[in-house]
N, C-alpha and C. Protein backbone atom coordinates (compact mmCIF):
# COMPACT_ATOMS: atom_id res chain seq x y z
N UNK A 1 -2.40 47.29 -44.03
CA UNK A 1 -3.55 46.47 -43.73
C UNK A 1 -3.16 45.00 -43.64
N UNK A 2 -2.03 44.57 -44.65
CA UNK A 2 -2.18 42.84 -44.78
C UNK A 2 -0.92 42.73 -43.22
N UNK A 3 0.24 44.10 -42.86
CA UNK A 3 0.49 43.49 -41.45
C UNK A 3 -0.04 43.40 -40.37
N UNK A 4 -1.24 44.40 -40.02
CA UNK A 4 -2.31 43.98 -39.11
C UNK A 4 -2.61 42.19 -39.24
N UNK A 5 -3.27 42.15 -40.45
CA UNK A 5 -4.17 40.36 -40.78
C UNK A 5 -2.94 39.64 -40.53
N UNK A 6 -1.26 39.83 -40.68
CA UNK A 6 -0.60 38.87 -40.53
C UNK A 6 -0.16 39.17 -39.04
N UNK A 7 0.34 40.28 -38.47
CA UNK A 7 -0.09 40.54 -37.00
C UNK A 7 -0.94 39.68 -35.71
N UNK A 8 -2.03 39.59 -36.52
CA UNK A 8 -3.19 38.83 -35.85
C UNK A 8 -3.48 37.83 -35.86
N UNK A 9 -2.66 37.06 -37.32
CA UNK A 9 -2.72 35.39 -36.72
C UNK A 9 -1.66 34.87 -35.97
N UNK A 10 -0.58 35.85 -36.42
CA UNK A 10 0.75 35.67 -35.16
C UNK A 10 0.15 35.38 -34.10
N UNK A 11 -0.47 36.18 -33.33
CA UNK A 11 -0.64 36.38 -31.86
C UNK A 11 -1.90 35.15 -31.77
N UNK A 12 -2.45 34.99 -32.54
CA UNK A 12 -3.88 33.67 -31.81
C UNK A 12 -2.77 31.74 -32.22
N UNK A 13 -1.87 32.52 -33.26
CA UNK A 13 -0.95 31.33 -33.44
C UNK A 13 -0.18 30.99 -31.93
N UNK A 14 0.75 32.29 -31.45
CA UNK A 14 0.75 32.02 -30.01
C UNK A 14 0.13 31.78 -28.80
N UNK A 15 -1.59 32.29 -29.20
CA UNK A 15 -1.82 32.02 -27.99
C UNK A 15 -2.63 30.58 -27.96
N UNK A 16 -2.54 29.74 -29.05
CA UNK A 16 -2.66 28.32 -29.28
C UNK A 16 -1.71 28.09 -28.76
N UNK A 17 -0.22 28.25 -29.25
CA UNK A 17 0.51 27.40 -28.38
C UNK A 17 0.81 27.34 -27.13
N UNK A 18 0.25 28.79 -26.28
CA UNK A 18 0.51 28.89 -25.07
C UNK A 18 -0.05 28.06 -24.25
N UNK A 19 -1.41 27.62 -24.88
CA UNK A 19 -2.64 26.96 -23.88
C UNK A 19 -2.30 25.64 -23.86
N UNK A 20 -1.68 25.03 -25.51
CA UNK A 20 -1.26 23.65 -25.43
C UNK A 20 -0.27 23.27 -24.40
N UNK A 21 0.85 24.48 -24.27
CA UNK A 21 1.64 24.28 -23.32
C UNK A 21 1.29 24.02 -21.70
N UNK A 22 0.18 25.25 -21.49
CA UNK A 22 -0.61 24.77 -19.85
C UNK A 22 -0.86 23.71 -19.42
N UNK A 23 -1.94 23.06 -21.08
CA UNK A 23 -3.09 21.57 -20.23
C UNK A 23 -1.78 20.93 -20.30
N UNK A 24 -0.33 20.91 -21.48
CA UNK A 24 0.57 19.91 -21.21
C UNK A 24 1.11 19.73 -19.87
N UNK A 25 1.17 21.26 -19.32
CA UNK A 25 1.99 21.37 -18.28
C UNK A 25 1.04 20.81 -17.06
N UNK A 26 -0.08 21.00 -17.20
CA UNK A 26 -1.02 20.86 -16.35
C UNK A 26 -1.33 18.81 -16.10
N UNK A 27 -1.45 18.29 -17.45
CA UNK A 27 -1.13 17.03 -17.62
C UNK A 27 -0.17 16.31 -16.69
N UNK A 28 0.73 16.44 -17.02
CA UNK A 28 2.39 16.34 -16.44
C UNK A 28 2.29 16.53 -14.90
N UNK A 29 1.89 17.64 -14.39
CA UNK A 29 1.72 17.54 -12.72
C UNK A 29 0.58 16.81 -12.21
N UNK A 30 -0.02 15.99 -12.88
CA UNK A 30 -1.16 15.63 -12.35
C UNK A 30 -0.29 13.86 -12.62
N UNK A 31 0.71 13.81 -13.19
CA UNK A 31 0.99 12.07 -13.83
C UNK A 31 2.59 12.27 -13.46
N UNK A 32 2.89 13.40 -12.64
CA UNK A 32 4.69 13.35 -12.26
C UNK A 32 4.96 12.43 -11.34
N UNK A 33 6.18 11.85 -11.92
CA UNK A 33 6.43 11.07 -10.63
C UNK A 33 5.72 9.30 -10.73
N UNK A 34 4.77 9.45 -11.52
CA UNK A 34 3.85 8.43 -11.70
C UNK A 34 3.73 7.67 -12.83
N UNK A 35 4.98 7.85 -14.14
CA UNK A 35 5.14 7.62 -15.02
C UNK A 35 5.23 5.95 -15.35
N UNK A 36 5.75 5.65 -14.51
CA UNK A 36 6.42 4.39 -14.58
C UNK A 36 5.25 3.51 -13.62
N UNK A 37 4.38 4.01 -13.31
CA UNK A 37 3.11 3.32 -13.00
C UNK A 37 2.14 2.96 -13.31
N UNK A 38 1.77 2.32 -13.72
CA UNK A 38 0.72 1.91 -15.05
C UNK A 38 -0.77 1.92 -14.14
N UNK A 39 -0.81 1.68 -12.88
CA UNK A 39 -2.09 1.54 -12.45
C UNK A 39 -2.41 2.70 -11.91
N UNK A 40 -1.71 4.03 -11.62
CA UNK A 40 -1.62 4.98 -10.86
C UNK A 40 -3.09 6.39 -11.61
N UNK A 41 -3.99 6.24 -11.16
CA UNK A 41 -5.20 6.74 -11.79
C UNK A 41 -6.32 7.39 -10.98
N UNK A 42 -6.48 9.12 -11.12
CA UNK A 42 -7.36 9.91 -10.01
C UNK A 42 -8.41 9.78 -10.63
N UNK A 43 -8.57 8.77 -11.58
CA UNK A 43 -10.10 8.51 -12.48
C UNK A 43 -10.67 7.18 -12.12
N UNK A 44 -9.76 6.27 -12.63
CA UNK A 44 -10.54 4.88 -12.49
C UNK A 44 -10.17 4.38 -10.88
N UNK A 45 -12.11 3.95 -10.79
CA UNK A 45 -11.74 3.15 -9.48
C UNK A 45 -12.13 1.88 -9.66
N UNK A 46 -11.52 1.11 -10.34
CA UNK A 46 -11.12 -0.35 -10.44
C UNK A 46 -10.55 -0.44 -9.54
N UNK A 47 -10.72 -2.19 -8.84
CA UNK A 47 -9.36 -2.13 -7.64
C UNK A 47 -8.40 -2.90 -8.86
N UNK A 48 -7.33 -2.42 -7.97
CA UNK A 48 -5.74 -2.59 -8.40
C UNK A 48 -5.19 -3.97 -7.56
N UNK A 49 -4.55 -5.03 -8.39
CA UNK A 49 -4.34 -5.96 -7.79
C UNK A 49 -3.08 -6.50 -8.54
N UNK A 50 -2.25 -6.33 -7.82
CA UNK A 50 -0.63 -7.14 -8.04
C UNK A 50 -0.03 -7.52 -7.46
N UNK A 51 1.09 -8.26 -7.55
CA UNK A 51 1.85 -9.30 -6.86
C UNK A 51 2.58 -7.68 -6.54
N UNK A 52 3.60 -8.51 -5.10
CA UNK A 52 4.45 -7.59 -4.82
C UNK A 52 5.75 -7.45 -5.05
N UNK A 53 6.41 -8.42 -5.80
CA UNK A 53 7.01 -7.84 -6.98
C UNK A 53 7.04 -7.33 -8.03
N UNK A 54 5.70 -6.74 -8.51
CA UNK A 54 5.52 -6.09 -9.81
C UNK A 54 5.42 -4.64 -9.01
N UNK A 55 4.76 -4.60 -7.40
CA UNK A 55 4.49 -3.20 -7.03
C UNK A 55 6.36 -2.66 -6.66
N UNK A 56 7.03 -3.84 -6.20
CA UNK A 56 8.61 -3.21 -5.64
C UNK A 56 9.44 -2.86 -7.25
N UNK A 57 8.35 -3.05 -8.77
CA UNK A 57 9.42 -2.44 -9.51
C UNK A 57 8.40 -1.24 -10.07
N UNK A 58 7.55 -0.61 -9.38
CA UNK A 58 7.21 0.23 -9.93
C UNK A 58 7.01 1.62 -8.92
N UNK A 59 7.03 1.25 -7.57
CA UNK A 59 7.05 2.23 -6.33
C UNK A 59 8.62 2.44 -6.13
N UNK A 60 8.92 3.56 -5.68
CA UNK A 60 9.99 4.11 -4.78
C UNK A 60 10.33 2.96 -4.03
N UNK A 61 11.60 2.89 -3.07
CA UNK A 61 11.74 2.03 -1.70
C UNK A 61 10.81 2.55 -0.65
N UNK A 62 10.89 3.61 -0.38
CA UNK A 62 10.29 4.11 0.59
C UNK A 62 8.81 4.11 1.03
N UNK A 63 8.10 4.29 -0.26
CA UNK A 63 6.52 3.97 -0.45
C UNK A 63 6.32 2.41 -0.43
N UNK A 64 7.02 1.82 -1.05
CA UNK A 64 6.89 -0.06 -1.02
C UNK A 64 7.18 0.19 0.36
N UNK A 65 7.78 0.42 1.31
CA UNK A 65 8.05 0.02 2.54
C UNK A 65 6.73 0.54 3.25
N UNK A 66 6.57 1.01 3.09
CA UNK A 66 4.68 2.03 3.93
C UNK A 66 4.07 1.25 3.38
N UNK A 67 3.85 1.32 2.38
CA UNK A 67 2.84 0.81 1.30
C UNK A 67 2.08 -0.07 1.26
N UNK A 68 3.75 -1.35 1.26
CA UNK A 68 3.43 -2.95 0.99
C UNK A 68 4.15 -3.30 1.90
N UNK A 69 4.73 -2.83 2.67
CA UNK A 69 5.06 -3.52 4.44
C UNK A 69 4.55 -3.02 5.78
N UNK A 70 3.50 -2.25 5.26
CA UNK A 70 2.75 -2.05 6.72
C UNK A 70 4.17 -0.97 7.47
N UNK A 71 5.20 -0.32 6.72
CA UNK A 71 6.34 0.11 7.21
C UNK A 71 5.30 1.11 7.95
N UNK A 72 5.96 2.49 9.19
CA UNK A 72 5.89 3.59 9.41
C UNK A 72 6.56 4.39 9.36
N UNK A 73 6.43 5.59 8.67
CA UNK A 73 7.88 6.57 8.47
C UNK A 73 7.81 7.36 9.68
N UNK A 74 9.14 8.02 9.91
CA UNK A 74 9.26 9.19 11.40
C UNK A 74 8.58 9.87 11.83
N UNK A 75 7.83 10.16 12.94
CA UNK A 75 7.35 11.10 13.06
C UNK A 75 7.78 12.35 12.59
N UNK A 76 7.35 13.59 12.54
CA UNK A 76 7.45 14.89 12.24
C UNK A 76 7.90 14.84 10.85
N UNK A 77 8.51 13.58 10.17
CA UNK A 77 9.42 14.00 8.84
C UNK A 77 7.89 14.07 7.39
N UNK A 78 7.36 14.23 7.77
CA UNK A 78 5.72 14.68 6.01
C UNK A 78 5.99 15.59 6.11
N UNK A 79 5.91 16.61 4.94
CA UNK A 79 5.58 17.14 4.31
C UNK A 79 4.01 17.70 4.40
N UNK A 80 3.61 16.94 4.38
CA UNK A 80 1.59 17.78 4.52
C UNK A 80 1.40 17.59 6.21
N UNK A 81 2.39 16.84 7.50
CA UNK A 81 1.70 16.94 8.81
C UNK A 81 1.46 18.78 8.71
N UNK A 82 1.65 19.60 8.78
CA UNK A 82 1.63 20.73 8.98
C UNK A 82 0.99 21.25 8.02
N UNK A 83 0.88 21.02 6.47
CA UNK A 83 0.34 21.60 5.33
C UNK A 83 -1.57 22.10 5.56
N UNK A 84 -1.34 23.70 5.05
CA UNK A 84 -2.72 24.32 5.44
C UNK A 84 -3.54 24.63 3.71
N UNK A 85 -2.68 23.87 2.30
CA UNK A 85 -3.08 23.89 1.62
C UNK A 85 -4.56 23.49 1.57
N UNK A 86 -5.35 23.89 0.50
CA UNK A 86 -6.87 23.37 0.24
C UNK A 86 -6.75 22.81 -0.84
N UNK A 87 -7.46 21.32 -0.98
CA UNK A 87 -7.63 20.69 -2.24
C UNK A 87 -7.83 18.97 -1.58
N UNK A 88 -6.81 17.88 -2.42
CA UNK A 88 -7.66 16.91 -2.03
C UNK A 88 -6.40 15.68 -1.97
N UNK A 89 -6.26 15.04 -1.20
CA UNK A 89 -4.99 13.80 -0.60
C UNK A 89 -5.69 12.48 -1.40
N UNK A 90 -4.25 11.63 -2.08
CA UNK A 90 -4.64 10.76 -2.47
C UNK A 90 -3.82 10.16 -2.47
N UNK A 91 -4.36 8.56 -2.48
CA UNK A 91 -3.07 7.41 -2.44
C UNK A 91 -2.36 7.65 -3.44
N UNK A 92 -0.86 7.75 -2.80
CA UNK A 92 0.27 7.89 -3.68
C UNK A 92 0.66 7.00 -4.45
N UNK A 93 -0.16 5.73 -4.48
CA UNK A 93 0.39 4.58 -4.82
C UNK A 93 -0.23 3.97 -6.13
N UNK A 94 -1.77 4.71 -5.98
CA UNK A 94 -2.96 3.81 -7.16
C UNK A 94 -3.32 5.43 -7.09
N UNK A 95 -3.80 6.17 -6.55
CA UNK A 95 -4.39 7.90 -7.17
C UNK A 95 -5.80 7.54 -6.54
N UNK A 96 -6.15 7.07 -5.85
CA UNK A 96 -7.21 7.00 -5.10
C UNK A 96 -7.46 8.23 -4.15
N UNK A 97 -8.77 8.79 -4.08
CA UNK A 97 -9.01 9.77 -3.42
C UNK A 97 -9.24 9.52 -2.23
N UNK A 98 -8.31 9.98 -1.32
CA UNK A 98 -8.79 9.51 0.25
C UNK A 98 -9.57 10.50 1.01
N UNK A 99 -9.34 11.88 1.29
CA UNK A 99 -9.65 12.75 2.30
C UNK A 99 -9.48 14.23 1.60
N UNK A 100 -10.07 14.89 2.12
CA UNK A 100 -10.53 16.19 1.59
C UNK A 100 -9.80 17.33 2.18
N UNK A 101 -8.82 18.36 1.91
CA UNK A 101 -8.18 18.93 3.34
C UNK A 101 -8.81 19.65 3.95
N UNK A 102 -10.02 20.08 3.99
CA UNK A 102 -10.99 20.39 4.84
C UNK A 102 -11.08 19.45 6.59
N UNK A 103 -11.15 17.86 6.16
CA UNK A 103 -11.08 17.15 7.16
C UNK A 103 -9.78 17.27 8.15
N UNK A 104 -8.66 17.76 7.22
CA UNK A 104 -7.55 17.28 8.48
C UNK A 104 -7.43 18.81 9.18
N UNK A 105 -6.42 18.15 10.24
CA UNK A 105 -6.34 18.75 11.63
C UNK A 105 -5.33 18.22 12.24
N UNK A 106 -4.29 19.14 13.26
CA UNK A 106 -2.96 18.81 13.56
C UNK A 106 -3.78 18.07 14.59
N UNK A 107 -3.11 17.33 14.97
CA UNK A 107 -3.39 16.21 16.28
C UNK A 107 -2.30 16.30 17.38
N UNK A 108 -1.00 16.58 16.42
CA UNK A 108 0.11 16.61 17.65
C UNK A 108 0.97 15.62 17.47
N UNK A 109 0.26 14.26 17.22
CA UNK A 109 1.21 13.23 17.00
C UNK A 109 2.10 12.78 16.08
N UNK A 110 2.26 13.78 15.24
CA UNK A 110 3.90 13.57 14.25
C UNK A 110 3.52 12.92 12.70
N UNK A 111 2.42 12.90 12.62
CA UNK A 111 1.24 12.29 11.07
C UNK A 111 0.52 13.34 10.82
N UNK A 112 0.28 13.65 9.52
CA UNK A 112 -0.50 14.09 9.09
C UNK A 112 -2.32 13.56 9.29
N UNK A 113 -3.09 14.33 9.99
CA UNK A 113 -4.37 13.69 10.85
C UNK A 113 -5.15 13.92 9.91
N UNK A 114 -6.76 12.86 9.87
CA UNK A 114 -7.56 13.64 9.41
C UNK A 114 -8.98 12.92 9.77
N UNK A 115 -10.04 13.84 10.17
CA UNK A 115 -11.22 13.18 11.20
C UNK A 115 -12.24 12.39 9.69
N UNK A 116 -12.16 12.28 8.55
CA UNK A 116 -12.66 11.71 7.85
C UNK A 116 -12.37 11.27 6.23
N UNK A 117 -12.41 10.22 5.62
CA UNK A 117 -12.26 9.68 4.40
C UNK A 117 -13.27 10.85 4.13
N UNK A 118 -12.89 10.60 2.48
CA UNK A 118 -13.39 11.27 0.93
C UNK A 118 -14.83 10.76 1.07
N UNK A 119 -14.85 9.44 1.30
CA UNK A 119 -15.63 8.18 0.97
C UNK A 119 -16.00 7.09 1.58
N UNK A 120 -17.07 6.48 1.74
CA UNK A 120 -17.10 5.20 2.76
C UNK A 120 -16.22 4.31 2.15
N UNK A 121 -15.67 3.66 0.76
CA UNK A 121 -14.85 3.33 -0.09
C UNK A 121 -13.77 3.02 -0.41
N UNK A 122 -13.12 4.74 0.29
CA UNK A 122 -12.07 4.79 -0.05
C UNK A 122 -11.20 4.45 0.91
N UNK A 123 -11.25 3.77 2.06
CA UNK A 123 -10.67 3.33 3.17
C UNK A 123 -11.18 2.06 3.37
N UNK A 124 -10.33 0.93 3.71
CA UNK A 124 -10.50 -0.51 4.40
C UNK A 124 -10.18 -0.31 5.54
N UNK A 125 -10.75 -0.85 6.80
CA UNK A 125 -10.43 -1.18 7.82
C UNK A 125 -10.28 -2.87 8.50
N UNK A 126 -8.76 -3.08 8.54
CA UNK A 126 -8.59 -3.96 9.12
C UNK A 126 -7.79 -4.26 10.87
N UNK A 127 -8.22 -4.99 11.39
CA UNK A 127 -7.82 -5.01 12.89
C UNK A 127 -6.25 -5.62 12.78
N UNK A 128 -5.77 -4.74 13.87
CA UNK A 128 -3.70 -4.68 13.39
C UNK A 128 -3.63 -5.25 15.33
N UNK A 129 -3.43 -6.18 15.57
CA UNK A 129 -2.69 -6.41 16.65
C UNK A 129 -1.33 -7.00 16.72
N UNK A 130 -0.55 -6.07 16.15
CA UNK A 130 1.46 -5.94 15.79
C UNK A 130 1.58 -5.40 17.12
N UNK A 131 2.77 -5.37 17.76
CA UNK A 131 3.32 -4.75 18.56
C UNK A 131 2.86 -4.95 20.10
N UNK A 132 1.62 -5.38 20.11
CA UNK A 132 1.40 -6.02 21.50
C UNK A 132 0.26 -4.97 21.48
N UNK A 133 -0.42 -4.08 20.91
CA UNK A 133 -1.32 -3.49 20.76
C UNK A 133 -2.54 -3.86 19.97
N UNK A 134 -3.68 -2.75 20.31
CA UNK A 134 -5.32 -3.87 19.17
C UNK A 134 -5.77 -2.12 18.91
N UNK A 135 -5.01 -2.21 17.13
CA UNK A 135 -5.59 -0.82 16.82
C UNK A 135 -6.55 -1.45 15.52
N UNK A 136 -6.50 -0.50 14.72
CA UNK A 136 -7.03 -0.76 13.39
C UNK A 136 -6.50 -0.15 12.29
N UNK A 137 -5.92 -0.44 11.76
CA UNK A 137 -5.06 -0.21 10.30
C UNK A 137 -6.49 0.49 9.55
N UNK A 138 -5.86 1.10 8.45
CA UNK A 138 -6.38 1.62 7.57
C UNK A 138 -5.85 1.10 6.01
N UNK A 139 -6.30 0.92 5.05
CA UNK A 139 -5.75 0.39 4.15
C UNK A 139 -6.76 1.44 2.82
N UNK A 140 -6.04 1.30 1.88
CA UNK A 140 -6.49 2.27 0.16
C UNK A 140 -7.66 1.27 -0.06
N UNK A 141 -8.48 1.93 -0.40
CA UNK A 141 -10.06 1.14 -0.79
C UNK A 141 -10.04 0.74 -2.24
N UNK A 142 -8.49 1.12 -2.67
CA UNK A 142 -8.61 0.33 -4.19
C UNK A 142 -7.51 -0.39 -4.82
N UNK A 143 -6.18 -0.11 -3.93
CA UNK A 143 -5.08 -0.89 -4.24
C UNK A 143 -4.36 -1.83 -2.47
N UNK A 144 -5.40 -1.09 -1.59
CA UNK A 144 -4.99 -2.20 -0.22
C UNK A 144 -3.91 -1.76 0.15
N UNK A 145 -3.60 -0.38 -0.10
CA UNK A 145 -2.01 -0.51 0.05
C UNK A 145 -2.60 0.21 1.96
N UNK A 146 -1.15 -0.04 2.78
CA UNK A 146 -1.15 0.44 4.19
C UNK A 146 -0.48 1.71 4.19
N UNK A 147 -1.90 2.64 5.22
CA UNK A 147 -1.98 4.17 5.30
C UNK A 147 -1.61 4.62 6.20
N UNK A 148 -2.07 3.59 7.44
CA UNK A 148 -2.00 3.90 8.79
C UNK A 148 -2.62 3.32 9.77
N UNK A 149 -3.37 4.39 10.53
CA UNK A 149 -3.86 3.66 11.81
C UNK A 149 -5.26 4.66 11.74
N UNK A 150 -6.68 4.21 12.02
CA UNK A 150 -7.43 4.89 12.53
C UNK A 150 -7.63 4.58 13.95
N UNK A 151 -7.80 5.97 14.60
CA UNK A 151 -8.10 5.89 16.49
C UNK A 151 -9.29 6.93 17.15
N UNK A 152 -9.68 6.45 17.93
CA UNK A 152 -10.91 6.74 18.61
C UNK A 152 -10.78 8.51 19.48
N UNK A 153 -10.36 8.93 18.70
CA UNK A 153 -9.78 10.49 20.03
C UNK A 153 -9.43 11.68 19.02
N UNK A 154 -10.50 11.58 18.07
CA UNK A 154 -10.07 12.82 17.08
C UNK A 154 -11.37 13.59 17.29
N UNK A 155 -11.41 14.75 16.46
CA UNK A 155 -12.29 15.97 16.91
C UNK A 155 -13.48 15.28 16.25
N UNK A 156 -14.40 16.26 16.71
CA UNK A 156 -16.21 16.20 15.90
C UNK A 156 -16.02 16.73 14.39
N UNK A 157 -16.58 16.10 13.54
CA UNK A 157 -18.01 15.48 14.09
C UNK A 157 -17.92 13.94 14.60
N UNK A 158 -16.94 13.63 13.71
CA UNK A 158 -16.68 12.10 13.97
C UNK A 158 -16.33 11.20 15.63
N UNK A 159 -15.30 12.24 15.39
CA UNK A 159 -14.67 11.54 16.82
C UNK A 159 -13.04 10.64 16.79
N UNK A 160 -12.93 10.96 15.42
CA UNK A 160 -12.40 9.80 15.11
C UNK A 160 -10.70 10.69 14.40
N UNK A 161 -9.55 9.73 14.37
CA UNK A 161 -8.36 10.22 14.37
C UNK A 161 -7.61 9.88 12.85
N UNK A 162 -7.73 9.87 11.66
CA UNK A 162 -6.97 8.97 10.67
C UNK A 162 -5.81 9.56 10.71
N UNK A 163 -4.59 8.73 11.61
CA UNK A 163 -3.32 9.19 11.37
C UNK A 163 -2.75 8.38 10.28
N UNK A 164 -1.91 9.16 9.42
CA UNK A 164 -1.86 8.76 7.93
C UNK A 164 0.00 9.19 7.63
N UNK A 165 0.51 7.78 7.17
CA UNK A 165 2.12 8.20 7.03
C UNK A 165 1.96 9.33 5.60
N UNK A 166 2.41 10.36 5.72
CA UNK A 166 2.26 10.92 4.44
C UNK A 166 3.38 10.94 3.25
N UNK A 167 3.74 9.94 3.27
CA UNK A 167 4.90 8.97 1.94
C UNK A 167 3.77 8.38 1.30
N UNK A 168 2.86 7.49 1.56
CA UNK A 168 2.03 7.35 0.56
C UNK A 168 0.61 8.37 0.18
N UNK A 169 1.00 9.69 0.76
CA UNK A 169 0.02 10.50 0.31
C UNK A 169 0.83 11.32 -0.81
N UNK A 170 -0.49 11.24 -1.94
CA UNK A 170 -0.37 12.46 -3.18
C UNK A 170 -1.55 13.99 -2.62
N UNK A 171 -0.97 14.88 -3.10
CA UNK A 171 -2.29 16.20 -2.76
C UNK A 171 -2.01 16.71 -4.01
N UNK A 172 -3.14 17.38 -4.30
CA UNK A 172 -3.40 18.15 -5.62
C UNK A 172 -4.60 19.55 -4.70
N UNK A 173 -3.96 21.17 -4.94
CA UNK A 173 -4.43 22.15 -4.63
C UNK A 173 -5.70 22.00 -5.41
N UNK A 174 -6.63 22.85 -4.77
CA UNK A 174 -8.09 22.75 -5.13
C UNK A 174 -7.74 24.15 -5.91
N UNK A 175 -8.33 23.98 -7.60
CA UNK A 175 -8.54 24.81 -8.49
C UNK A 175 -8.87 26.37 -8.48
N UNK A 176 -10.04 25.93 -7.27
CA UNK A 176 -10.38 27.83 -6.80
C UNK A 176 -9.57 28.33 -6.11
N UNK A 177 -8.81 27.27 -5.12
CA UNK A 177 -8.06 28.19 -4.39
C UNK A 177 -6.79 28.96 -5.21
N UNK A 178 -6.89 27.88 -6.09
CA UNK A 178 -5.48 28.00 -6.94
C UNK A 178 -5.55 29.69 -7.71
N UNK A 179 -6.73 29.84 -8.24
CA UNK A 179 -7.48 30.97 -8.71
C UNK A 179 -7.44 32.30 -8.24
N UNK A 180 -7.53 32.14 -6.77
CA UNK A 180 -7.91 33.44 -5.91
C UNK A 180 -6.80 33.41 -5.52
N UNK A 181 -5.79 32.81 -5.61
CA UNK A 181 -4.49 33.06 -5.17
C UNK A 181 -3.41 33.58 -6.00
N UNK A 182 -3.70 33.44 -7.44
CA UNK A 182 -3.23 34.36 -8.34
C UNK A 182 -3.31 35.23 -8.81
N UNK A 183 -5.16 35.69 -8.46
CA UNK A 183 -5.63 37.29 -8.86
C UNK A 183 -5.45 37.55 -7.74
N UNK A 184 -5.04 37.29 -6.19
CA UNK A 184 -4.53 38.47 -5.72
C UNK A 184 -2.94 38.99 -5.64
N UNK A 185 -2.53 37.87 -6.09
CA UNK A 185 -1.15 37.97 -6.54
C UNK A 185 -0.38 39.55 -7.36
């Protein structure tokens, strides 16, 4: 009888530690990568405001160059242009929620597309005439950082095109899908 009762706290003793281990693990993918960023947050929408030498010691090269130089990375080289995951894109830079993957859609042009923001918010639009062209930049509605380009020739409902370098995009899978993809597993 007393190895049953000691039996049985064994196993709820493990399965405490199993769960601590999940939300840890679960913690950790939600803040990877992002450690060394102090403003980087899918909660607070404070805007984020720093010099750009405090952002070139806390971003990658590659994201400071998109980011905080208006850079553009290669066509075809993202990671999500093609991605048919479900869940939700966010600035890689501050954790700002931009777009829903419901909205995007291949376009063709070598970016990850998408016919609408999360949010009226979560996108700035400023007028970009670089290059001898008159587009409109897109900028993070909470750290300003540069996303891309919005253009007039994307599908309904909108109409509208957000081509988006995806170096400064973060995605996080949507929970249910995450769900139904392991019970049929």
């Amino acid at each position: 009888m007393k190895w049953i009762l000691l039996l049985s706290i064994q196993l709820l003793t493990l399965q405490s530690c199993m769960s601590q281990t999940t939300e840890q693990k679960q913690k950790k993918m939600d803040t990877e990568k992002k450690d060394n960023n102090p403003v980087y947050s899918r909660t607070d929408t404070a805007k984020v405001v720093l010099k750009e030498e405090d952002w070139k010691k806390i971003l990658s090269p590659e994201v400071f160059y998109i980011a905080r130089q208006k850079g553009t990375e290669r066509p075809g080289t993202s990671k999500f242009e093609h991605s048919k995951e479900v869940g939700t894109y966010y600035c890689a830079v501050c954790g700002n929620a931009l777009f829903k993957s419901d909205t995007k859609f291949d376009s063709g042009c070598g970016w990850p597309s998408f016919y609408e923001p999360i949010s009226k918010g979560s996108i700035i639009y400023l007028p970009d005439n670089t290059l001898g062209m008159q587009r409109t930049e897109v900028q993070c509605g909470r750290c300003k950082s540069h996303l891309g380009h919005v253009f007039e020739d994307g599908p309904p409902p909108t109409g509208l095109r957000y081509c988006i370098n995806g170096v400064v995009l973060d995605f996080e899978k949507a929970k249910e899908a995450e769900k139904k993809y392991k019970a049929g597993s």
